[in-house]
C-alpha atoms as a PDB file:
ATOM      1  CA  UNK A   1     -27.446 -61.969 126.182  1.00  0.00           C
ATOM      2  CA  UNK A   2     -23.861 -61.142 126.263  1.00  0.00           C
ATOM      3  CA  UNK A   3     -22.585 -58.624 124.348  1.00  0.00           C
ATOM      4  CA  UNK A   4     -19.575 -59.789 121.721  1.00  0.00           C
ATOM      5  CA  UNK A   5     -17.067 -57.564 120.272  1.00  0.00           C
ATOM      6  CA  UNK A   6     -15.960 -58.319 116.671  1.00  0.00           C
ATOM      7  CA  UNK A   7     -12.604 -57.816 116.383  1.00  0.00           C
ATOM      8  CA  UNK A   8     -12.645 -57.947 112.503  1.00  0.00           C
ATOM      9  CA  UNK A   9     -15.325 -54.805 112.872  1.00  0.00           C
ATOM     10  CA  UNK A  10     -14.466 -51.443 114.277  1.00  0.00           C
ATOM     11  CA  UNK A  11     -17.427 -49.010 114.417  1.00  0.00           C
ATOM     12  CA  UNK A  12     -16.676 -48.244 110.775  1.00  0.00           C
ATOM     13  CA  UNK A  13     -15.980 -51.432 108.419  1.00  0.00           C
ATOM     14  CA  UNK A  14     -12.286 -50.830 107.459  1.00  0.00           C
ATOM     15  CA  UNK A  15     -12.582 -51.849 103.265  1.00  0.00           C
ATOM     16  CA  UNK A  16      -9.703 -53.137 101.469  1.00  0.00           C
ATOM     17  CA  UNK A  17      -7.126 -50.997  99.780  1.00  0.00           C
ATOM     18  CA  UNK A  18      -4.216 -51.532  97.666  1.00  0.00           C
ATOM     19  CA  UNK A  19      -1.618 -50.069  99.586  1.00  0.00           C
ATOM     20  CA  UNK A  20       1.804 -49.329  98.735  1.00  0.00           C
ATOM     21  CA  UNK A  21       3.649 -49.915 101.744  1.00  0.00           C
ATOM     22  CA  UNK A  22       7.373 -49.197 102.809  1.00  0.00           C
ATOM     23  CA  UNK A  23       9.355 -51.754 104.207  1.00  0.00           C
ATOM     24  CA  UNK A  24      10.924 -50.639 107.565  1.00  0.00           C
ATOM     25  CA  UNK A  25      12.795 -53.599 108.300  1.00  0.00           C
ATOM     26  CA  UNK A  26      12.958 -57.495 107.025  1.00  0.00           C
ATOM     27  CA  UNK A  27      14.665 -59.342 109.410  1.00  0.00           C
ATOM     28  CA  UNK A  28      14.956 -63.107 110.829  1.00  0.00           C
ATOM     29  CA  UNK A  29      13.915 -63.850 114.044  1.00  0.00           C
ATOM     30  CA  UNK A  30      14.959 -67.579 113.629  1.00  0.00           C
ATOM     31  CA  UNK A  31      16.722 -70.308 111.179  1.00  0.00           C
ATOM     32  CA  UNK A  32      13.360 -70.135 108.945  1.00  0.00           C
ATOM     33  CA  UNK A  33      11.068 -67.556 110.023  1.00  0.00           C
ATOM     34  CA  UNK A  34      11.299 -63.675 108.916  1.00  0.00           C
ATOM     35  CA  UNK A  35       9.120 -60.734 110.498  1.00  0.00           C
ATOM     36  CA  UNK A  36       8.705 -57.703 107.686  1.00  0.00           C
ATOM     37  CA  UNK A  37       7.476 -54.511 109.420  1.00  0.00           C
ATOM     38  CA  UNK A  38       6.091 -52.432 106.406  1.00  0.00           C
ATOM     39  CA  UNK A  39       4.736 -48.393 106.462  1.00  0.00           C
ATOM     40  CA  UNK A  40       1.510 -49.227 105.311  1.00  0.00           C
ATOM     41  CA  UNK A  41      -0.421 -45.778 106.302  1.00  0.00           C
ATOM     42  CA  UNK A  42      -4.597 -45.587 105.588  1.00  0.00           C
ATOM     43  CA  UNK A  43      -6.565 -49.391 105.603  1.00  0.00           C
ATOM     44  CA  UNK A  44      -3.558 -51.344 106.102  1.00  0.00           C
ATOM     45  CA  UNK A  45      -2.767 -50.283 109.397  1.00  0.00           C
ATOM     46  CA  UNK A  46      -6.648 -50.754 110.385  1.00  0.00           C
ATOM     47  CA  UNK A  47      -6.394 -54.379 110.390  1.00  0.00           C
ATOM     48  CA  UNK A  48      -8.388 -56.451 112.861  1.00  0.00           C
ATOM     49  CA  UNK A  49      -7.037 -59.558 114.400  1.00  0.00           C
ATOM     50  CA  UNK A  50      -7.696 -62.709 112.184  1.00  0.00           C
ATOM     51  CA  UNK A  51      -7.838 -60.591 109.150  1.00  0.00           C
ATOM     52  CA  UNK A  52      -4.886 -61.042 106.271  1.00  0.00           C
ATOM     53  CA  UNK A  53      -3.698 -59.208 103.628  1.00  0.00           C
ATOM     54  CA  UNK A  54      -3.300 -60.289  99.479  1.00  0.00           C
ATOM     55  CA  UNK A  55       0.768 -59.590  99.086  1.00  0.00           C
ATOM     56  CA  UNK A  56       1.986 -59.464  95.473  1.00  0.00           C
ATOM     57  CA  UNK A  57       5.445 -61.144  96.098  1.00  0.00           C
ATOM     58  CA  UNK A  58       8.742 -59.733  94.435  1.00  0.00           C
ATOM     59  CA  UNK A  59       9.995 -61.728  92.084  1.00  0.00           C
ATOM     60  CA  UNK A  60      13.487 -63.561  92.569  1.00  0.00           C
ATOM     61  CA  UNK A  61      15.513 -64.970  90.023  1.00  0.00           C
ATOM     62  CA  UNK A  62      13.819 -68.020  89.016  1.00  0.00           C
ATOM     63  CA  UNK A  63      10.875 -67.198  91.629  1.00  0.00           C
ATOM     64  CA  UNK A  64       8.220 -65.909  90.076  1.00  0.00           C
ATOM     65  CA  UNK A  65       4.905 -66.284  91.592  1.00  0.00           C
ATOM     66  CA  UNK A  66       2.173 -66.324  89.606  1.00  0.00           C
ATOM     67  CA  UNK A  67      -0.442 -64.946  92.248  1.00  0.00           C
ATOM     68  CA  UNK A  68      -0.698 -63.024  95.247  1.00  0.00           C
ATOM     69  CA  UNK A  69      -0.147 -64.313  98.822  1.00  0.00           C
ATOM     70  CA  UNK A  70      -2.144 -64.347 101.706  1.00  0.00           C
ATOM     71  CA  UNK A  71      -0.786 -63.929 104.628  1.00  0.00           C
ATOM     72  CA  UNK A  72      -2.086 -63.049 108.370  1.00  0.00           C
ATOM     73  CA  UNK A  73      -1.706 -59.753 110.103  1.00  0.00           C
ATOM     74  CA  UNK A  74       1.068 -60.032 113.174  1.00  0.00           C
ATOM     75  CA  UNK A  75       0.493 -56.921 114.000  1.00  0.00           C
ATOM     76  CA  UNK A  76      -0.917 -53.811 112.768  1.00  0.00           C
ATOM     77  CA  UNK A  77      -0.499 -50.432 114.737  1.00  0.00           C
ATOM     78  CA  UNK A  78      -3.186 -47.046 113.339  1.00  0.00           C
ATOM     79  CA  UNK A  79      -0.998 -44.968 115.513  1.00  0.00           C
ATOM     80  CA  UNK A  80       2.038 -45.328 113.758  1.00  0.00           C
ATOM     81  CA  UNK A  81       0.727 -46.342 110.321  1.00  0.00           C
ATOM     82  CA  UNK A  82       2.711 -49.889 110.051  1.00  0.00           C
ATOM     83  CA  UNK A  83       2.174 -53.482 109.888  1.00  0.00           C
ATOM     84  CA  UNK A  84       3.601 -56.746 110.120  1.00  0.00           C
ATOM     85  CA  UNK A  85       4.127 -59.630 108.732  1.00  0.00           C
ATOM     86  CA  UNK A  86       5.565 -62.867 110.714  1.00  0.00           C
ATOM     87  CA  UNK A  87       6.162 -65.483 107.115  1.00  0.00           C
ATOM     88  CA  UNK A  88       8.143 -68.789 106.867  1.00  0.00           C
ATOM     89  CA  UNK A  89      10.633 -68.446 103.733  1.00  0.00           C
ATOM     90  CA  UNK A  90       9.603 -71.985 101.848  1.00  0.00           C
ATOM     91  CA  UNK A  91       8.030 -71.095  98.537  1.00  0.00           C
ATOM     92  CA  UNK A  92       8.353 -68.819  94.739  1.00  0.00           C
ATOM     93  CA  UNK A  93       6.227 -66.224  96.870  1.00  0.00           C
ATOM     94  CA  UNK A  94       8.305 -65.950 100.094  1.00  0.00           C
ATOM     95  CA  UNK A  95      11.771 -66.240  98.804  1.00  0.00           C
ATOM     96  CA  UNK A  96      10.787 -63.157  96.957  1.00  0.00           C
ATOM     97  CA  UNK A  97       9.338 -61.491  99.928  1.00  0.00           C
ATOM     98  CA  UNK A  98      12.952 -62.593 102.296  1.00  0.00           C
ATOM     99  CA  UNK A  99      14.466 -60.234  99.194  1.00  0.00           C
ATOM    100  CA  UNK A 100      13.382 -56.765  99.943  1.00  0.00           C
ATOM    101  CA  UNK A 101      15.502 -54.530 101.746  1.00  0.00           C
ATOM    102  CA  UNK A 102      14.385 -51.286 104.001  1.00  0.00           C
ATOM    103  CA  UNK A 103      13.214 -48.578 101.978  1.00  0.00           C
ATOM    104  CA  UNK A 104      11.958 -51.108  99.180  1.00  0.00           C
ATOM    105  CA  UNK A 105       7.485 -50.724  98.287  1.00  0.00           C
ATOM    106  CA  UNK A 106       5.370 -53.606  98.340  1.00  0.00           C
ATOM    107  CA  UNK A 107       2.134 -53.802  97.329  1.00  0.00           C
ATOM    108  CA  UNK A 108      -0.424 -55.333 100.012  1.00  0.00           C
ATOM    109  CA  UNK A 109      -4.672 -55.774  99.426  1.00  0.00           C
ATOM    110  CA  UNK A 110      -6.234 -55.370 102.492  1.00  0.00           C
ATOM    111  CA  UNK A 111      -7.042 -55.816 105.165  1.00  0.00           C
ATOM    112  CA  UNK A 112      -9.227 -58.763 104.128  1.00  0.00           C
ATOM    113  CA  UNK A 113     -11.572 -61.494 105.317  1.00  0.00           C
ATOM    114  CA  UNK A 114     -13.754 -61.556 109.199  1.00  0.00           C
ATOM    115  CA  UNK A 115     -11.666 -61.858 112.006  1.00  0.00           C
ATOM    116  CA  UNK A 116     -12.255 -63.247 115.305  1.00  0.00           C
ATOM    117  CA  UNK A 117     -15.079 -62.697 117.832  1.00  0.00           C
ATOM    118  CA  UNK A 118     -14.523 -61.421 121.277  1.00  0.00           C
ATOM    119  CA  UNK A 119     -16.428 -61.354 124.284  1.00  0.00           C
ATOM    120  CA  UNK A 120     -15.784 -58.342 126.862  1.00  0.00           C
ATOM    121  CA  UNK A 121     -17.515 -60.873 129.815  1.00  0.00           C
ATOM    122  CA  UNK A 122     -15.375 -63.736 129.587  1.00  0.00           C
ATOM    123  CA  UNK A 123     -12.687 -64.219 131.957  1.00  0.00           C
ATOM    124  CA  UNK A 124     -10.391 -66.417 130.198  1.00  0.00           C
ATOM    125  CA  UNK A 125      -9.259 -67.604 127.282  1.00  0.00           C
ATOM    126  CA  UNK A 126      -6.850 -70.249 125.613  1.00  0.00           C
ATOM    127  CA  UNK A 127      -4.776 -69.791 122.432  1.00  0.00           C
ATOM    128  CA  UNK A 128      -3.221 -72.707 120.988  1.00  0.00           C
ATOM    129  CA  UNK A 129      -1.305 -72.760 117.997  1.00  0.00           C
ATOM    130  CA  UNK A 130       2.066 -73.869 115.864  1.00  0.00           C
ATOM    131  CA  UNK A 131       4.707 -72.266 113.670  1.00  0.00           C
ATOM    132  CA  UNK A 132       3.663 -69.285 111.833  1.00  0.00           C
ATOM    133  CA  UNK A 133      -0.053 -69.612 113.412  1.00  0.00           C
ATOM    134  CA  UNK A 134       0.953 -68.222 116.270  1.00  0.00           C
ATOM    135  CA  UNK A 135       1.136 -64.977 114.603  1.00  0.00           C
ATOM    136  CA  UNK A 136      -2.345 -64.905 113.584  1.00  0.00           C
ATOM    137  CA  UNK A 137      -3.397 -65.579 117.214  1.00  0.00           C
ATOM    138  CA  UNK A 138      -0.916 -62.835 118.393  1.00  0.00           C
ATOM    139  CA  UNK A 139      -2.985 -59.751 117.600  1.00  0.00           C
ATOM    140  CA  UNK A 140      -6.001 -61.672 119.106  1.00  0.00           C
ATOM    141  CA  UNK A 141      -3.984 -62.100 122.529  1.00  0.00           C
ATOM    142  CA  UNK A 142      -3.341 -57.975 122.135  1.00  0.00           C
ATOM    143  CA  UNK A 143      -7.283 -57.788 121.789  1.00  0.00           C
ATOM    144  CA  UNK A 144      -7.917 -59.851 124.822  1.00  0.00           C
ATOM    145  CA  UNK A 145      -5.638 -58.705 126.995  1.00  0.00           C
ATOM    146  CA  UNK A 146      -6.884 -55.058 126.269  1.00  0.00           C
ATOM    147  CA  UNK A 147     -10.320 -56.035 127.475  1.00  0.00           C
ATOM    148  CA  UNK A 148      -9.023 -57.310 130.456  1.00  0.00           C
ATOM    149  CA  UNK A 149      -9.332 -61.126 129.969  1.00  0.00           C
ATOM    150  CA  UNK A 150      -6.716 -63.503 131.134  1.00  0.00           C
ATOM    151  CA  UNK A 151      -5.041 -65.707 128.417  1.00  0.00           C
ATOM    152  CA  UNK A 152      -3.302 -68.995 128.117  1.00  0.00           C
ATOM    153  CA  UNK A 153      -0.847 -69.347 125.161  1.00  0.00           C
ATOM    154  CA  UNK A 154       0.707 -73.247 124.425  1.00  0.00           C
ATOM    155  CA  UNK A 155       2.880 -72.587 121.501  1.00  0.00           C
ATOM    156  CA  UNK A 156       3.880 -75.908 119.972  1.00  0.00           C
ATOM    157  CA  UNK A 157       7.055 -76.286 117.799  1.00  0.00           C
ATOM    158  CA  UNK A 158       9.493 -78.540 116.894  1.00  0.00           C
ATOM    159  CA  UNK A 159      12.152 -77.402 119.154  1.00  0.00           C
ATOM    160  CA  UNK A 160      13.322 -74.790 121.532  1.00  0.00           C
ATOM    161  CA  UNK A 161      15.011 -72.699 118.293  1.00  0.00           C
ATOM    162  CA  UNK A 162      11.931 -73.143 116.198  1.00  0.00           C
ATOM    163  CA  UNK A 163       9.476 -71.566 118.648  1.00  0.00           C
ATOM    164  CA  UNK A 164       7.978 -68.233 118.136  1.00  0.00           C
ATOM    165  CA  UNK A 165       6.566 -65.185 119.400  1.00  0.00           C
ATOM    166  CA  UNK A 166       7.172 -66.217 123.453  1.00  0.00           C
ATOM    167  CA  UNK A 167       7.571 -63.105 124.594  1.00  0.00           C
ATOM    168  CA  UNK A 168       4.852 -61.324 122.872  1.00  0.00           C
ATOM    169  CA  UNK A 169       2.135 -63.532 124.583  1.00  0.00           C
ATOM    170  CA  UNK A 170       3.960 -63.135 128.040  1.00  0.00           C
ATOM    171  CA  UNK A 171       4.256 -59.299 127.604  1.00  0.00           C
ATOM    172  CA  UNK A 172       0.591 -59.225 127.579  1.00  0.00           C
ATOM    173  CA  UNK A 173      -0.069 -61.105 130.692  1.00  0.00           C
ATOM    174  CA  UNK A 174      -0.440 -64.296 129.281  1.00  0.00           C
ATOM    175  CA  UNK A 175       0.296 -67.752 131.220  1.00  0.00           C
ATOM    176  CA  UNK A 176       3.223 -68.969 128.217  1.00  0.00           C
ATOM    177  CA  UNK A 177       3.274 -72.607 128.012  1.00  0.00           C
ATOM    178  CA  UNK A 178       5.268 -74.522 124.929  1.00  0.00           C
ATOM    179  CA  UNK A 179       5.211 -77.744 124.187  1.00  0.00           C
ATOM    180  CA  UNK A 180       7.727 -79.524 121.955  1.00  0.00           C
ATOM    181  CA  UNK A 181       8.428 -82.264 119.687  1.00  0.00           C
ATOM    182  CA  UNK A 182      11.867 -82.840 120.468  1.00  0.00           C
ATOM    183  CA  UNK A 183      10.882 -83.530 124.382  1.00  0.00           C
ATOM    184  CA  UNK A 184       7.486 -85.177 123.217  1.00  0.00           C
ATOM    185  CA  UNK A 185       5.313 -82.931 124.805  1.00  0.00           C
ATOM    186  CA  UNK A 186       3.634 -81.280 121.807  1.00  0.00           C
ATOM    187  CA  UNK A 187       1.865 -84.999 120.850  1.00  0.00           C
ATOM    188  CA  UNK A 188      -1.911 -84.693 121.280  1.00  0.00           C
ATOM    189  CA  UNK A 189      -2.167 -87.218 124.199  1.00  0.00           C
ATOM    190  CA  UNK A 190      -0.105 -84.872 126.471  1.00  0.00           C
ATOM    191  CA  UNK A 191      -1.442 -81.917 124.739  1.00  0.00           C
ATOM    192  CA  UNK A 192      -5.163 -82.972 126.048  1.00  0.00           C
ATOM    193  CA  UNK A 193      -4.407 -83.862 129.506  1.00  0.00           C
ATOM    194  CA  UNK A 194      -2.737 -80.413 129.783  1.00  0.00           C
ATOM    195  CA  UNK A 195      -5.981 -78.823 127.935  1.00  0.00           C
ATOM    196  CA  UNK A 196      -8.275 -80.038 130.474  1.00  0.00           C
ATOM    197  CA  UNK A 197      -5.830 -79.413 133.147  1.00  0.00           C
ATOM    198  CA  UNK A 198      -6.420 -75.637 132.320  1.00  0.00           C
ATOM    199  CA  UNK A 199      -9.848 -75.658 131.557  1.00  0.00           C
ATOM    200  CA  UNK A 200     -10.423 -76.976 134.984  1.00  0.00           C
ATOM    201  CA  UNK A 201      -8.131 -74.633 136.776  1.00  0.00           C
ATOM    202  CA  UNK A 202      -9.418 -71.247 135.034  1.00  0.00           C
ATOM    203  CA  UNK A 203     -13.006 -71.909 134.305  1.00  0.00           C
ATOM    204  CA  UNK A 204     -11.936 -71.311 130.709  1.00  0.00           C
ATOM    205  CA  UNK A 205     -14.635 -69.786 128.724  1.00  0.00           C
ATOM    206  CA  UNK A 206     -13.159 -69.770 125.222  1.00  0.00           C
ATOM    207  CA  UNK A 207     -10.249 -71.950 122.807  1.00  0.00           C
ATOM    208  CA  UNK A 208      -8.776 -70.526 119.658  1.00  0.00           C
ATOM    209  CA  UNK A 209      -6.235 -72.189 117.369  1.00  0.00           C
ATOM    210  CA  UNK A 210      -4.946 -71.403 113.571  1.00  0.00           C
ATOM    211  CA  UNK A 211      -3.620 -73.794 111.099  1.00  0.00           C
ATOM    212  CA  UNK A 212      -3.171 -77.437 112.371  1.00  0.00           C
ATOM    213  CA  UNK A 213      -5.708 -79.859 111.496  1.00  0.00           C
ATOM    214  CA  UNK A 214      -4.629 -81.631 114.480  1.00  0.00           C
ATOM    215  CA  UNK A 215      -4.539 -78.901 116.607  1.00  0.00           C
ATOM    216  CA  UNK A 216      -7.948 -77.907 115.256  1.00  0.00           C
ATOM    217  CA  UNK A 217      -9.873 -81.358 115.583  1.00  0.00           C
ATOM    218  CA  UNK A 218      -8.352 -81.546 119.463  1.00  0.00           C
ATOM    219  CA  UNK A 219     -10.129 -77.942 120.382  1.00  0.00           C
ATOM    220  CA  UNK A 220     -12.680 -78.868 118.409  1.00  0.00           C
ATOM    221  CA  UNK A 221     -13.792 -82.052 120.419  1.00  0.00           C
ATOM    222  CA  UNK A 222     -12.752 -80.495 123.878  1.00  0.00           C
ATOM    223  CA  UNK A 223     -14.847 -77.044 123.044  1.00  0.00           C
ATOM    224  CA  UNK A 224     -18.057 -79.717 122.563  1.00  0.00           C
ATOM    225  CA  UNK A 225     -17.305 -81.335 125.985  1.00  0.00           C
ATOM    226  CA  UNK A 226     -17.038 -78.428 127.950  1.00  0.00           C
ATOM    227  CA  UNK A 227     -19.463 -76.147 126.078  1.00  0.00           C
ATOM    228  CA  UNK A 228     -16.755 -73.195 125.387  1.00  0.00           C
ATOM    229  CA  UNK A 229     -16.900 -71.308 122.495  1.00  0.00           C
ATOM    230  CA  UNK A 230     -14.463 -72.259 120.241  1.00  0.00           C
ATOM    231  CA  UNK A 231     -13.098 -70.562 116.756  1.00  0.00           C
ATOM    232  CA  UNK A 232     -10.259 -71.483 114.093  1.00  0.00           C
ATOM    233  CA  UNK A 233      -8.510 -69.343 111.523  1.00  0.00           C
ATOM    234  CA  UNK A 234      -7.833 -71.631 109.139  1.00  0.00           C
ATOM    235  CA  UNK A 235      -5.238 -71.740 106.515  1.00  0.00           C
ATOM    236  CA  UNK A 236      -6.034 -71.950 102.406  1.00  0.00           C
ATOM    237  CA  UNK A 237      -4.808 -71.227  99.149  1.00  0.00           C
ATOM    238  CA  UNK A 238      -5.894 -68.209  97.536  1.00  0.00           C
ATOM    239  CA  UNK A 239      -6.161 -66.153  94.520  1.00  0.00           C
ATOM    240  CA  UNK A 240      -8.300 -63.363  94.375  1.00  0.00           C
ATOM    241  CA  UNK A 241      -8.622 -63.039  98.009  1.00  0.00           C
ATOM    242  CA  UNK A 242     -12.285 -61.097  97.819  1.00  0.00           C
ATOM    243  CA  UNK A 243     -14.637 -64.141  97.091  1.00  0.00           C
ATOM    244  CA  UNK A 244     -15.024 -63.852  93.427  1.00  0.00           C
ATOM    245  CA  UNK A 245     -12.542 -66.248  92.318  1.00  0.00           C
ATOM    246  CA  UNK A 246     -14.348 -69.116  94.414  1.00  0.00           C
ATOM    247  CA  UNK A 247     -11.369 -71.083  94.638  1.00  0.00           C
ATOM    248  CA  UNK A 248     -10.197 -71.228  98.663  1.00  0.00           C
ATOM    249  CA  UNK A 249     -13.953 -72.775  99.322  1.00  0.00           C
ATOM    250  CA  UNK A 250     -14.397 -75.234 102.314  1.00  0.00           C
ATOM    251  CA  UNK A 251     -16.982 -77.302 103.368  1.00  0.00           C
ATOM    252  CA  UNK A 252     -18.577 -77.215 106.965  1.00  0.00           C
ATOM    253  CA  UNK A 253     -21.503 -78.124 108.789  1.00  0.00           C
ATOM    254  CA  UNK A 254     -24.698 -75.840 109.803  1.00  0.00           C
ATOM    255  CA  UNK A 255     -27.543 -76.652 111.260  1.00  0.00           C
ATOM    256  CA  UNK A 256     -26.727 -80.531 110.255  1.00  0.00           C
ATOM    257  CA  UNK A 257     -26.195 -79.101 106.460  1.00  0.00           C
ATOM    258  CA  UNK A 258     -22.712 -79.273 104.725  1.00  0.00           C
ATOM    259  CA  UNK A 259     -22.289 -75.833 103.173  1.00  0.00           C
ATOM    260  CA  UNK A 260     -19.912 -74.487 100.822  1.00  0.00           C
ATOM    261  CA  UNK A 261     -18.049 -71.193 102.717  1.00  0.00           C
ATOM    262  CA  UNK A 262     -15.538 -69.259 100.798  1.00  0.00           C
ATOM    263  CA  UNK A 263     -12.261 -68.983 103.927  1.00  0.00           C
ATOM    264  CA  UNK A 264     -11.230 -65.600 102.201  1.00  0.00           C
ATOM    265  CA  UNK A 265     -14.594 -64.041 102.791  1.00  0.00           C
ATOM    266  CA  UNK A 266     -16.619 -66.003 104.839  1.00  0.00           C
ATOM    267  CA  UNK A 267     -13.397 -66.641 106.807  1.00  0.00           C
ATOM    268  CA  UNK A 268     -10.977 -67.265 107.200  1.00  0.00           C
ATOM    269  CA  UNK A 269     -11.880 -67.337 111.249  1.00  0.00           C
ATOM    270  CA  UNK A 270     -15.289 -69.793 111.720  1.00  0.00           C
ATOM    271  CA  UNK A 271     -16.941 -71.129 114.474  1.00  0.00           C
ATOM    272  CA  UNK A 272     -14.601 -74.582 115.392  1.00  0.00           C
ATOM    273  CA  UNK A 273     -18.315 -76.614 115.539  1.00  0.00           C
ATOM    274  CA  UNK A 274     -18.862 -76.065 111.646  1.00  0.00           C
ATOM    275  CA  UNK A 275     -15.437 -77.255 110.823  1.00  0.00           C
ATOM    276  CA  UNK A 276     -15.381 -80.572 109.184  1.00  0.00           C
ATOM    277  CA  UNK A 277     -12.338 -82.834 109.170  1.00  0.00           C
END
């Protein structure tokens, strides 16, 4: 049996800490999308890819969030003690977070929640996502490409200006391909034939997505066909973020059993055959 590598394990369990992090820089990298690189020295920086973090948002003005929010690791670096955040400014929580200046504190939970699985013996993989998923599937493609196997990204977005994180996935090897709405090429038919396309060509042994239903039912149906091994980070409102509050619970399928899994502990990365819907 092949070996597989955790990526939301190291050899010690990292456990969650409230850390209060430094913010380095806060800056946009397009018309709606922000990237916050915080100092987040101890557990913070120890995050695994898939994991995400409980933020407790500034408050703005008239935005005043009355919980937390999770959000996915983009990055998270032990050497130099920071992490990032890649967020969409759209809500009471993250017009409070595009507030904070360098120097500012933030306080962050984490890291939190089971990441994806890797295995060391596959040769390739394929990482499809849109928007701000892509930056949960970004520290994944840094996993991969560390162990030596050969990625596919299709990044989907509305238009050229909207897309993200391009040259992150190709400065780790990966084969960048984008598909867009504005030229038609991000609709599902297309998106398919160019799935298979790429399955056939690199003997693909895995698909990962985050976020779109759409996105997630496609991979979900194509993983089934070709027997790959499929998994989903899915997105979910959140409280309490540790599994007590009971309120981010999903149901998926097990064995032919619907089961009630909590994403922010159970999760929020699951095998793409228990999904449902």
């Amino acid at each position: 049996m092949n070996a597989i590598y955790s990526c939301s394990q190291a050899d010690v369990v990292t456990p969650p800490d409230d850390t209060l992090a430094v913010v380095i820089s806060n800056l946009w990298v397009n018309a709606e999308y922000k990237r916050l690189v915080l100092q987040a020295d101890g557990a913070a920086c120890m995050s695994q890819p898939g994991q995400f973090f409980n933020l407790l948002c500034p408050s703005e003005g008239d935005h005043k969030p009355y919980f937390r929010r999770p959000m996915s690791t983009y990055k998270a670096d032990p050497e130099t003690g920071q992490v990032e955040f890649l967020y969409k400014v759209s809500g009471k929580g993250t017009y409070g977070l595009e507030s904070l200046l360098a120097a500012q504190t933030l306080e962050i939970l984490g890291p939190l929640g089971k990441g994806f699985d890797l295995n060391p013996n596959w040769q390739h993989m394929i990482l499809v996502a849109r928007g701000v998923g892509l930056a949960t599937l970004a520290p994944l493609a840094e996993a991969a490409h560390n162990l030596g196997i050969r990625l596919t990204a299709v990044l989907s977005a509305r238009s050229e200006k909207s897309l993200l994180s391009k040259e992150r996935f190709a400065s780790l090897g990966a084969d960048v391909q984008v598909v867009l709405d504005e030229d038609g090429s991000s609709s599902i038919e297309h998106l398919e034939e160019r799935l298979r396309k790429i399955i056939a060509h690199e003997g693909s042994n895995a698909v990962f997505t985050c976020g779109s239903k759409r996105l997630t039912r496609l991979l979900k149906r194509l993983s089934a066909e070709f027997g790959l091994v499929g998994q989903v980070a899915l997105e979910q409102q959140m409280v309490c973020g540790l599994g007590m509050c009971q309120c981010c619970v999903e149901v998926f399928e097990v064995g032919g059993l619907k089961v009630g899994k909590r994403v922010c502990l159970e999760g929020p990365c699951f095998n793409l055959a228990e999904v449902v819907g």
